[in-house]
Protein backbone atom coordinates (compact mmCIF):
# COMPACT_ATOMS: atom_id res chain seq x y z
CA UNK A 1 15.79 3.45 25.04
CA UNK A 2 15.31 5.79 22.28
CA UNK A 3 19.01 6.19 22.03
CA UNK A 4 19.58 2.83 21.84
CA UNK A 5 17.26 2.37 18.84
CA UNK A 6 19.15 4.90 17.08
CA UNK A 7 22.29 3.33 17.48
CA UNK A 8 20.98 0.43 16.40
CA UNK A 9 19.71 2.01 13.22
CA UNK A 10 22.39 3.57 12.62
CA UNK A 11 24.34 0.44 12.80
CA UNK A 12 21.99 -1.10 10.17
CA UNK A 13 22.78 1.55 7.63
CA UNK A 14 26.58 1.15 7.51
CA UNK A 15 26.08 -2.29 7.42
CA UNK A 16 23.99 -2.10 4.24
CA UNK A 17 26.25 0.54 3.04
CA UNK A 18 28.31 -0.43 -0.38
CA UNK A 19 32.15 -0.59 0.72
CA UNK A 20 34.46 0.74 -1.56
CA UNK A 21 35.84 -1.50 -3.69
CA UNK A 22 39.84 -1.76 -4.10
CA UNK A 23 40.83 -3.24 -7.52
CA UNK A 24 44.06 -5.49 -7.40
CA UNK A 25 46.41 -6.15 -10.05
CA UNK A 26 45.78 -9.02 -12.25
CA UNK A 27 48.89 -11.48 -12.07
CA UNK A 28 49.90 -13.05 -15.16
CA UNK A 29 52.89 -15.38 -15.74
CA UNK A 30 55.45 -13.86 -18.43
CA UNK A 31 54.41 -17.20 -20.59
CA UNK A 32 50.66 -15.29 -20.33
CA UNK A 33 51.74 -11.80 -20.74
CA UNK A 34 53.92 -12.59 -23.92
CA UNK A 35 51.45 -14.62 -25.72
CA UNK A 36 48.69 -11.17 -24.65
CA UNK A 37 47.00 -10.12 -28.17
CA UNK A 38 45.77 -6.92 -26.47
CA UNK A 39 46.90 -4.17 -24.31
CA UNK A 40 46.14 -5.01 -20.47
CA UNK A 41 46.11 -2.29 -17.18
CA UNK A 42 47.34 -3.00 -13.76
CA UNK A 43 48.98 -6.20 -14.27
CA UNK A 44 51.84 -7.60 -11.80
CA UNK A 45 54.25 -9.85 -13.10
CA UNK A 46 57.13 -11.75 -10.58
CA UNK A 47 60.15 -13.26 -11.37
CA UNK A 48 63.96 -12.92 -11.68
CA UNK A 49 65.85 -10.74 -13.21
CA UNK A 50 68.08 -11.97 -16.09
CA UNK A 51 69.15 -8.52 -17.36
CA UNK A 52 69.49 -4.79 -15.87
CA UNK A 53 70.15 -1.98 -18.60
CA UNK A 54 69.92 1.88 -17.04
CA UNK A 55 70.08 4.75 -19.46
CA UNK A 56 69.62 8.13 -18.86
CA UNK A 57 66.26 8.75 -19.55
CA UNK A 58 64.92 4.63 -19.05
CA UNK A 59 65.38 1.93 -17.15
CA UNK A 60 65.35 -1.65 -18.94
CA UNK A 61 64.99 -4.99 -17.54
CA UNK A 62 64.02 -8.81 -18.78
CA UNK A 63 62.53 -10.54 -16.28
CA UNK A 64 61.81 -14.44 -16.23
CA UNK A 65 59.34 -17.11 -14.10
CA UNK A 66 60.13 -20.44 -15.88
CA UNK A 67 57.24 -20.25 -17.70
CA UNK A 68 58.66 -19.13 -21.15
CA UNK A 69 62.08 -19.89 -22.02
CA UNK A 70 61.75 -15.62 -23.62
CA UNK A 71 61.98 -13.35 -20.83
CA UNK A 72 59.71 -9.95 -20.84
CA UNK A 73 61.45 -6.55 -21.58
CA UNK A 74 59.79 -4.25 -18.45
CA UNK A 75 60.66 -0.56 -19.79
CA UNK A 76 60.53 1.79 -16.23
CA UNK A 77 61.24 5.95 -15.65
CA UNK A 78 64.83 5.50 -14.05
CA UNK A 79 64.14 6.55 -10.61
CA UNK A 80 61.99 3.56 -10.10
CA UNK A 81 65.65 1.88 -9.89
CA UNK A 82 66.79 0.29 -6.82
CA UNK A 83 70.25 -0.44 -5.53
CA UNK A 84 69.18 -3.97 -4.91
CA UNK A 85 68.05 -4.30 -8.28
CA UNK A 86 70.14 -6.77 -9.99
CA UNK A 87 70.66 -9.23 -12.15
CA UNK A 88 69.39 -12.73 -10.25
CA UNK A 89 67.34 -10.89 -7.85
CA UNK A 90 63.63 -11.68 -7.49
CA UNK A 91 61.27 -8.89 -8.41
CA UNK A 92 57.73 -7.89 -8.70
CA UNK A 93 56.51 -5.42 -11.15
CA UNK A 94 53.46 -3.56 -11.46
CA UNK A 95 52.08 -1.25 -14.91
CA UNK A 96 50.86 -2.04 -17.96
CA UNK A 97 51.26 -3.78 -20.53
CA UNK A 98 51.68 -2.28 -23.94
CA UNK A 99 52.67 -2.96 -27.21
CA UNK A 100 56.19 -2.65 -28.26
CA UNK A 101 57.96 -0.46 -30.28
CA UNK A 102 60.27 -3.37 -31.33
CA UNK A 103 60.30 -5.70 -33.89
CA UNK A 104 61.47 -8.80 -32.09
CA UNK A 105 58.84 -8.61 -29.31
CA UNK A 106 55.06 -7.82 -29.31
CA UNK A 107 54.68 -6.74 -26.08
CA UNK A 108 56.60 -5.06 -22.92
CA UNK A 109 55.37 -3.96 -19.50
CA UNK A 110 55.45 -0.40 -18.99
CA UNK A 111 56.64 -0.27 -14.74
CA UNK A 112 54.60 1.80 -12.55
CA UNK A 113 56.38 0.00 -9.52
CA UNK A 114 59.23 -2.15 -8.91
CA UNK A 115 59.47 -4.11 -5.75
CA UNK A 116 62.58 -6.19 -5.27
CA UNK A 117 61.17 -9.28 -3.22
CA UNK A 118 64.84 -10.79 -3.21
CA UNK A 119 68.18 -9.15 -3.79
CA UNK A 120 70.84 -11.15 -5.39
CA UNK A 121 74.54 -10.61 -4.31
CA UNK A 122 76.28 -10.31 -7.97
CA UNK A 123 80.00 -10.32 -6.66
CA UNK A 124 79.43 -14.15 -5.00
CA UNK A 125 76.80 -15.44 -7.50
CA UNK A 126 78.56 -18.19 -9.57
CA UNK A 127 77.02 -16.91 -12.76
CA UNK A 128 77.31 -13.91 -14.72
CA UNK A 129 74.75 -12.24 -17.29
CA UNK A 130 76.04 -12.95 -20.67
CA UNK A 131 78.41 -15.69 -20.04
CA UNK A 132 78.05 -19.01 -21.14
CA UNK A 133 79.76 -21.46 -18.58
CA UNK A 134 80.50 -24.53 -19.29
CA UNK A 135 77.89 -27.41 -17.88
CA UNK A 136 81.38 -29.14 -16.06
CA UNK A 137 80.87 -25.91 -14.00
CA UNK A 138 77.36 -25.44 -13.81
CA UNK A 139 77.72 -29.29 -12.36
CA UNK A 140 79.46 -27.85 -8.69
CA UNK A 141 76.25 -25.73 -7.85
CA UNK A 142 73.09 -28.40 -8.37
CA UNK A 143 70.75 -25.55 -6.16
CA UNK A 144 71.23 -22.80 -8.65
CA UNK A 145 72.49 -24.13 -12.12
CA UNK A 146 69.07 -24.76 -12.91
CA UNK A 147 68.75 -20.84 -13.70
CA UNK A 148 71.18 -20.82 -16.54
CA UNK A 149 69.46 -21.21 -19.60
CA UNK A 150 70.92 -24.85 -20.72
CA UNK A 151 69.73 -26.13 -17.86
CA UNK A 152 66.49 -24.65 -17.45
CA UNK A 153 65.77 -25.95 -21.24
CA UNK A 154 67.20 -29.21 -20.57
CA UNK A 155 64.58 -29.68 -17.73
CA UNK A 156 62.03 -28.15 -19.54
CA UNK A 157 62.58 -31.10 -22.06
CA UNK A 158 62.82 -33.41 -19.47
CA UNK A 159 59.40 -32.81 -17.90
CA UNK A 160 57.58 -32.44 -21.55
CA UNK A 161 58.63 -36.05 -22.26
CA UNK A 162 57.68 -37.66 -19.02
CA UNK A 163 54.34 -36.22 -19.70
CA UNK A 164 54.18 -37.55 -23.02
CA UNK A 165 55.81 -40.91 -22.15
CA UNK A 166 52.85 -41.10 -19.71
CA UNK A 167 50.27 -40.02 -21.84
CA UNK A 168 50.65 -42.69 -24.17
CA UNK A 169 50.38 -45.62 -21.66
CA UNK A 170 47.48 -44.22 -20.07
CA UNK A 171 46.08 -43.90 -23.83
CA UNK A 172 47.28 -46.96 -24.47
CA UNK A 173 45.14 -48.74 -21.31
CA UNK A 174 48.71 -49.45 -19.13
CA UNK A 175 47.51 -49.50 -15.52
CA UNK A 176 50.50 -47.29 -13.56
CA UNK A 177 52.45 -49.12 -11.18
CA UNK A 178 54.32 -47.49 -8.24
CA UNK A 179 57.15 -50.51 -7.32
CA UNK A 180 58.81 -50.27 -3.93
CA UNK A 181 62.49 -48.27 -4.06
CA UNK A 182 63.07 -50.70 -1.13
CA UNK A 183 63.56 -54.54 -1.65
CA UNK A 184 64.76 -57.32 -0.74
CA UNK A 185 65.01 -58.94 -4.89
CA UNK A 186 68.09 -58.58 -6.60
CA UNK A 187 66.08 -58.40 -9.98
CA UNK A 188 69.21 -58.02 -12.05
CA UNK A 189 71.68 -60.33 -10.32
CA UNK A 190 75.28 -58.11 -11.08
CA UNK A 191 75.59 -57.35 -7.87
CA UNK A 192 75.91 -53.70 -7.91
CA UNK A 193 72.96 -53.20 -4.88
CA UNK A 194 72.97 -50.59 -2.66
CA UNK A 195 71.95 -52.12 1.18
CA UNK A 196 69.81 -49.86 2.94
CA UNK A 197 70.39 -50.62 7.02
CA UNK A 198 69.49 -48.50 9.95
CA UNK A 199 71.51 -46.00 11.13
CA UNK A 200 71.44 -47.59 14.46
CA UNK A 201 75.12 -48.80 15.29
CA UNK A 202 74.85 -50.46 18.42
CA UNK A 203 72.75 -53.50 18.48
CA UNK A 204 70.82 -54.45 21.55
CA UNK A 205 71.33 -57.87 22.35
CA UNK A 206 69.27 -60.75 21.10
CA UNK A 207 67.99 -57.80 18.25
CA UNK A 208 67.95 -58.63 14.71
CA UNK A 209 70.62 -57.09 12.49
CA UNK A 210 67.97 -56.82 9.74
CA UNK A 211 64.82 -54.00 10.04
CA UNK A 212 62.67 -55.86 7.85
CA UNK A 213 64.42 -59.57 9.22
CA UNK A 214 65.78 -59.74 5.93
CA UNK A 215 68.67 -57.90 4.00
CA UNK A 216 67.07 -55.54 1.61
CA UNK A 217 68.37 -52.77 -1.37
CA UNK A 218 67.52 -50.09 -3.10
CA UNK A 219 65.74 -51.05 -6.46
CA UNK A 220 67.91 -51.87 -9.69
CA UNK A 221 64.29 -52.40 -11.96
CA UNK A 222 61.00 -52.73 -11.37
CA UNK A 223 60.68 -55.62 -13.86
CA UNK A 224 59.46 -58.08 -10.97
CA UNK A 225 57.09 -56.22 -9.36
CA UNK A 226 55.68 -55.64 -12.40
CA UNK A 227 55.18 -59.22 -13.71
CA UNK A 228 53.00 -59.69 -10.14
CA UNK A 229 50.73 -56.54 -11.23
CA UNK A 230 50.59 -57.95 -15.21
CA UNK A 231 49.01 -61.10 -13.43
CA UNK A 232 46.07 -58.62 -12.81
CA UNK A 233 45.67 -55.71 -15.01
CA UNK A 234 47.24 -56.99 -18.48
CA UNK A 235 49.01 -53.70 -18.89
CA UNK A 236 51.17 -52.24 -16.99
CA UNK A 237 54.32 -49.94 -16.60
CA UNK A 238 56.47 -48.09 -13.82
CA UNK A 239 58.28 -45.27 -14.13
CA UNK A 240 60.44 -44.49 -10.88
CA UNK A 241 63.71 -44.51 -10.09
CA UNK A 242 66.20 -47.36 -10.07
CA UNK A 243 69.96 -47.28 -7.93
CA UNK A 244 72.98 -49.05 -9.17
CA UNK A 245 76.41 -49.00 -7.25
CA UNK A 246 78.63 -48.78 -10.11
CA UNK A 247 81.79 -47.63 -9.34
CA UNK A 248 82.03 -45.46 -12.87
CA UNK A 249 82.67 -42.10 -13.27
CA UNK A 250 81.54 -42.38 -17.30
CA UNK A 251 79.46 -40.02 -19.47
CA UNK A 252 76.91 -42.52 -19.47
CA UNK A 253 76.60 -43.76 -16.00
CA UNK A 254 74.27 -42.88 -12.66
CA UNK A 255 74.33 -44.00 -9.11
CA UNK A 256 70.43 -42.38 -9.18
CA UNK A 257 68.16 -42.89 -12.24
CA UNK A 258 65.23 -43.39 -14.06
CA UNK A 259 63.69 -46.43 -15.44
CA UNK A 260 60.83 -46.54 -17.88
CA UNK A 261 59.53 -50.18 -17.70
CA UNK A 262 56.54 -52.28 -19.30
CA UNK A 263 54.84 -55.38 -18.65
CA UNK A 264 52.43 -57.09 -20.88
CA UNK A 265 50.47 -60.39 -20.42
CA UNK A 266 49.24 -62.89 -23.58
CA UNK A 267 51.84 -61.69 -25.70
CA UNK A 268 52.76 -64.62 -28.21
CA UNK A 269 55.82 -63.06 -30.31
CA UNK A 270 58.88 -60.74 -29.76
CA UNK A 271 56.79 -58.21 -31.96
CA UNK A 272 54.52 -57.61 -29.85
CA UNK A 273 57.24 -56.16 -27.38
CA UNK A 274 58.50 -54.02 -30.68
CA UNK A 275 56.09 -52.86 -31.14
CA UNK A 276 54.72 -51.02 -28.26
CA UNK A 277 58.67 -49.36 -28.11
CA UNK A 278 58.39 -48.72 -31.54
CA UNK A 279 54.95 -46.85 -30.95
CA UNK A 280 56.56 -45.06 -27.56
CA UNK A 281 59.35 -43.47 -30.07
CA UNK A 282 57.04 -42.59 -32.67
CA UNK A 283 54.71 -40.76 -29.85
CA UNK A 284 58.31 -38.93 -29.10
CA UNK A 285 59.05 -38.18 -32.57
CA UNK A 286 62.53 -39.99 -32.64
CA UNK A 287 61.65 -42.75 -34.64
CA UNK A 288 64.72 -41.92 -36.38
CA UNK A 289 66.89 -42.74 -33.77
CA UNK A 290 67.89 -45.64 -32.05
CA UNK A 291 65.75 -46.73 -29.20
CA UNK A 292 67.91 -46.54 -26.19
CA UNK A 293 66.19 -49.52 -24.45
CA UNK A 294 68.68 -50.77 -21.94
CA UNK A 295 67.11 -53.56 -21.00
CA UNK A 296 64.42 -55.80 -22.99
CA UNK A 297 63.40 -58.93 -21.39
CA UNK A 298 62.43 -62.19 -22.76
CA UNK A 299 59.25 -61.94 -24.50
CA UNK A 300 57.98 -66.38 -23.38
CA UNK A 301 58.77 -66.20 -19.59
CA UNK A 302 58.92 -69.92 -18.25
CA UNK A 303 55.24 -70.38 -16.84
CA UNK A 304 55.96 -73.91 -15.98
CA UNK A 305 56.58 -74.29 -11.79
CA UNK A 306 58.42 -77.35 -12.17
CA UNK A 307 60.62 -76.47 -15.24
CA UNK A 308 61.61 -73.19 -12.90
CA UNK A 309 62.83 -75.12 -9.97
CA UNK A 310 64.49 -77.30 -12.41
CA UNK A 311 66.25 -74.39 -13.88
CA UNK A 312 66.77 -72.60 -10.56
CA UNK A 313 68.31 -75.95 -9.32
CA UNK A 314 70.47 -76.53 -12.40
CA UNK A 315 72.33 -72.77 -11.53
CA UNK A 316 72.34 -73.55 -7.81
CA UNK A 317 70.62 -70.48 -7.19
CA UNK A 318 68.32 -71.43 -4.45
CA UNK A 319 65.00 -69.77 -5.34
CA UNK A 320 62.91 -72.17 -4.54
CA UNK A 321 62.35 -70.92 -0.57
CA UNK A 322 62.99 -66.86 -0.90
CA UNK A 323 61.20 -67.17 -4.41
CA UNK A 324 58.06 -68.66 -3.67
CA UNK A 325 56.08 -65.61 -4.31
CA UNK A 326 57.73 -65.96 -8.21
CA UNK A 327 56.83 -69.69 -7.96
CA UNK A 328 53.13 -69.15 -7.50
CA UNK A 329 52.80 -66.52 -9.99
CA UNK A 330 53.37 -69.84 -12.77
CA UNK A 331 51.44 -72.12 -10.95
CA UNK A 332 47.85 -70.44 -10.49
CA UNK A 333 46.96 -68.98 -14.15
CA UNK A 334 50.00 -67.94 -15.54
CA UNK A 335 50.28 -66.29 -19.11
CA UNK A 336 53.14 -65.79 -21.52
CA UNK A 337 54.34 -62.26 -20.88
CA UNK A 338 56.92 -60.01 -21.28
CA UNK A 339 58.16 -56.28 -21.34
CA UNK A 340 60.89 -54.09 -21.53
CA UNK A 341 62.66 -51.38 -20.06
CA UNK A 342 64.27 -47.82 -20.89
CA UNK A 343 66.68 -46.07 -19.32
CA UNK A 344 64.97 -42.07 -19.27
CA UNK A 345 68.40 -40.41 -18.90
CA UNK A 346 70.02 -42.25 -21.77
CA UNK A 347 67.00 -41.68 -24.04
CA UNK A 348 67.09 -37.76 -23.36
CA UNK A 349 71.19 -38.25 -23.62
CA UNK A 350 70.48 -39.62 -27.17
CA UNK A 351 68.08 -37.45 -28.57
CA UNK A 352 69.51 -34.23 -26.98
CA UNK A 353 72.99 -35.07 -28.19
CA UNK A 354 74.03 -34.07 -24.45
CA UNK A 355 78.27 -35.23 -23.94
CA UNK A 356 77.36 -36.27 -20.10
CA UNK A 357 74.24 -38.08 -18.55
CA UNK A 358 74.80 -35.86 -15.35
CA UNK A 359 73.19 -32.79 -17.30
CA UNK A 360 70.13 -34.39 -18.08
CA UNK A 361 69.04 -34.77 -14.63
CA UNK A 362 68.54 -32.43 -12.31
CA UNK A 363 70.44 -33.84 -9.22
CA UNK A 364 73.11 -35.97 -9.94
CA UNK A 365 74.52 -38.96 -8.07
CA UNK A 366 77.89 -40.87 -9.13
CA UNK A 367 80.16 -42.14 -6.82
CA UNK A 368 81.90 -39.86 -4.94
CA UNK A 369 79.46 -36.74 -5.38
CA UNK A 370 76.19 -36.52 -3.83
CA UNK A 371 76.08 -32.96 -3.37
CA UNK A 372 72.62 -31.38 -1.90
């Protein structure tokens, strides 16, 4: 009994005990550890490595995380170099940071430990440090050609200005609108539709050829979809993709893309259209520049049900039964609307001064390539 009480109050005194504490490196991003005012211990920065220099008496590497399109300068004691360290590989580096001796940079990591967390195999990767390839070659490897530095800073553009083009709608009081990639409207009419079917081939009998029971594509424009949701909040816009099978291999054309469209109820002139593009240029400071709207609708859309069938009749387009949906919408409180629409690859083509549309994007797709 007695022995058990010890135990037991023995027990209670480790518990209470302090543990010792074991102080981890602080992780920064290089974006973090370059813009560092003051000197900082036991940091660990990861990334890849974009440069390997060994000299006799230091070891020098820039290493890069996509945060900052500078990479750090890590300065190390040569024998902290491994045979897998090269340039491409993934690494993770542990010292201090310190201020630097040189004039270009304010800071550099002093190593205390290099782990490499990835080799890269230099002979068989398709790019080299210091060479500039050309983006016709870049175009063969879409998994990797985002580390070359025209690409990452083509991206990097590309993601800044689909923040800011959705800033200013949501600033602006535009309700976002996801519209279905799958439908069974051909909004545009050229038809240049990609069908989506099943990848069923044999059909059982008596089974409808049709998943949804009727034929459906991928999405050339939200424009539609959007004039249902005006009906409701005013203001609205989409920005998803949009699929069109043209059979172009042009500098300016996509099988895959993406569409920047608006809807606006009560609007009474074309201005008011102008307008809001006008304002979504300024917000992306290329006011200068043409707007590269590819498609702006008609401001008055017909908001009489009868003079629609009239006109749907007059074309012999037979709206009338698979359009009822688009009947309705003009016969219980319709408004004069309108909108427009911008093709997002075209617009960074423009202002970028990029030759080809295919570098603007990170993936792709034109006929005959859909590679990864």
């Amino acid at each position: 009994m007695f022995g058990a009480r010890c135990l037991l109050l023995a027990l209670r005194r480790c518990s209470s005990a302090p543990c010792p504490k074991h102080t981890q490196a602080a992780r920064l991003r290089v974006c973090e550890a370059l813009e560092a005012q003051e000197v900082a211990g036991d940091i660990k920065v990861q990334g890849w490595v974009r440069s390997v220099r060994s000299q006799k008496e230091v070891l020098f590497l820039h290493i890069n995380d996509g945060s900052s399109l500078e990479s750090l300068q890590v300065v190390a004691d040569p024998t902290l170099e491994h045979r897998d360290l090269s340039f491409g590989s993934a690494v993770e580096v542990q010292g201090k940071l310190v201020k630097s001796l040189h004039r270009m940079q304010n800071v550099e990591l002093k190593a205390e430990n290099i782990r490499v967390v990835g080799p890269c195999d230099t002979l068989t990767f398709p790019f080299k440090p210091r060479e500039r390839q050309p983006l016709e070659y870049s175009r063969q490897f879409p998994h990797l050609r985002c580390r070359t530095n025209t690409l990452s800073s083509l991206l990097r553009v590309r993601s800044e200005a689909t923040a800011a083009i959705h800033s200013f709608f949501k600033d602006n009081g535009y309700v976002h609108v996801h519209t279905p990639i799958i439908t069974s409207n051909d909004c545009e009419g050229a038809g240049e539709l990609f069908h989506v079917r099943t990848s069923n081939k044999v059909q059982e009998p008596g089974e409808n050829s049709h998943f949804f029971n009727v034929p459906v594509f991928l999405t050339v424009s939200g424009q539609l979809h959007l004039e249902v949701m005006a009906g409701a909040f005013t203001q609205v816009f989409a920005f998803g993709p949009t699929f069109r099978a043209e059979n172009s291999q042009s500098r300016r054309h996509l099988a895959e893309f993406y569409m920047v469209e608006a809807e606006m109820s009560f609007t009474e002139s074309l201005q008011d259209i102008i307008q809001v593009g006008t304002r979504l240029c300024v917000i992306l400071k290329v006011l200068e520049l043409s707007p590269p709207f590819t498609v702006i609708t008609q401001l008055i859309r017909i908001c009489s049900a009868d003079l629609l069938t009239r006109v749907c009749l007059f074309h012999r387009l037979g709206l009338a039964d698979a359009y009822q949906w688009y009947l309705d919408l003009r016969q219980f409180g319709s408004a004069p609307h309108g909108g427009f629409g911008m093709g997002f690859e075209r617009y960074l083509q423009c202002i970028l001064g990029v030759d080809n549309i295919k570098d603007v994007i990170p993936f792709p797709r034109f006929p005959h390539s859909c590679l990864l």
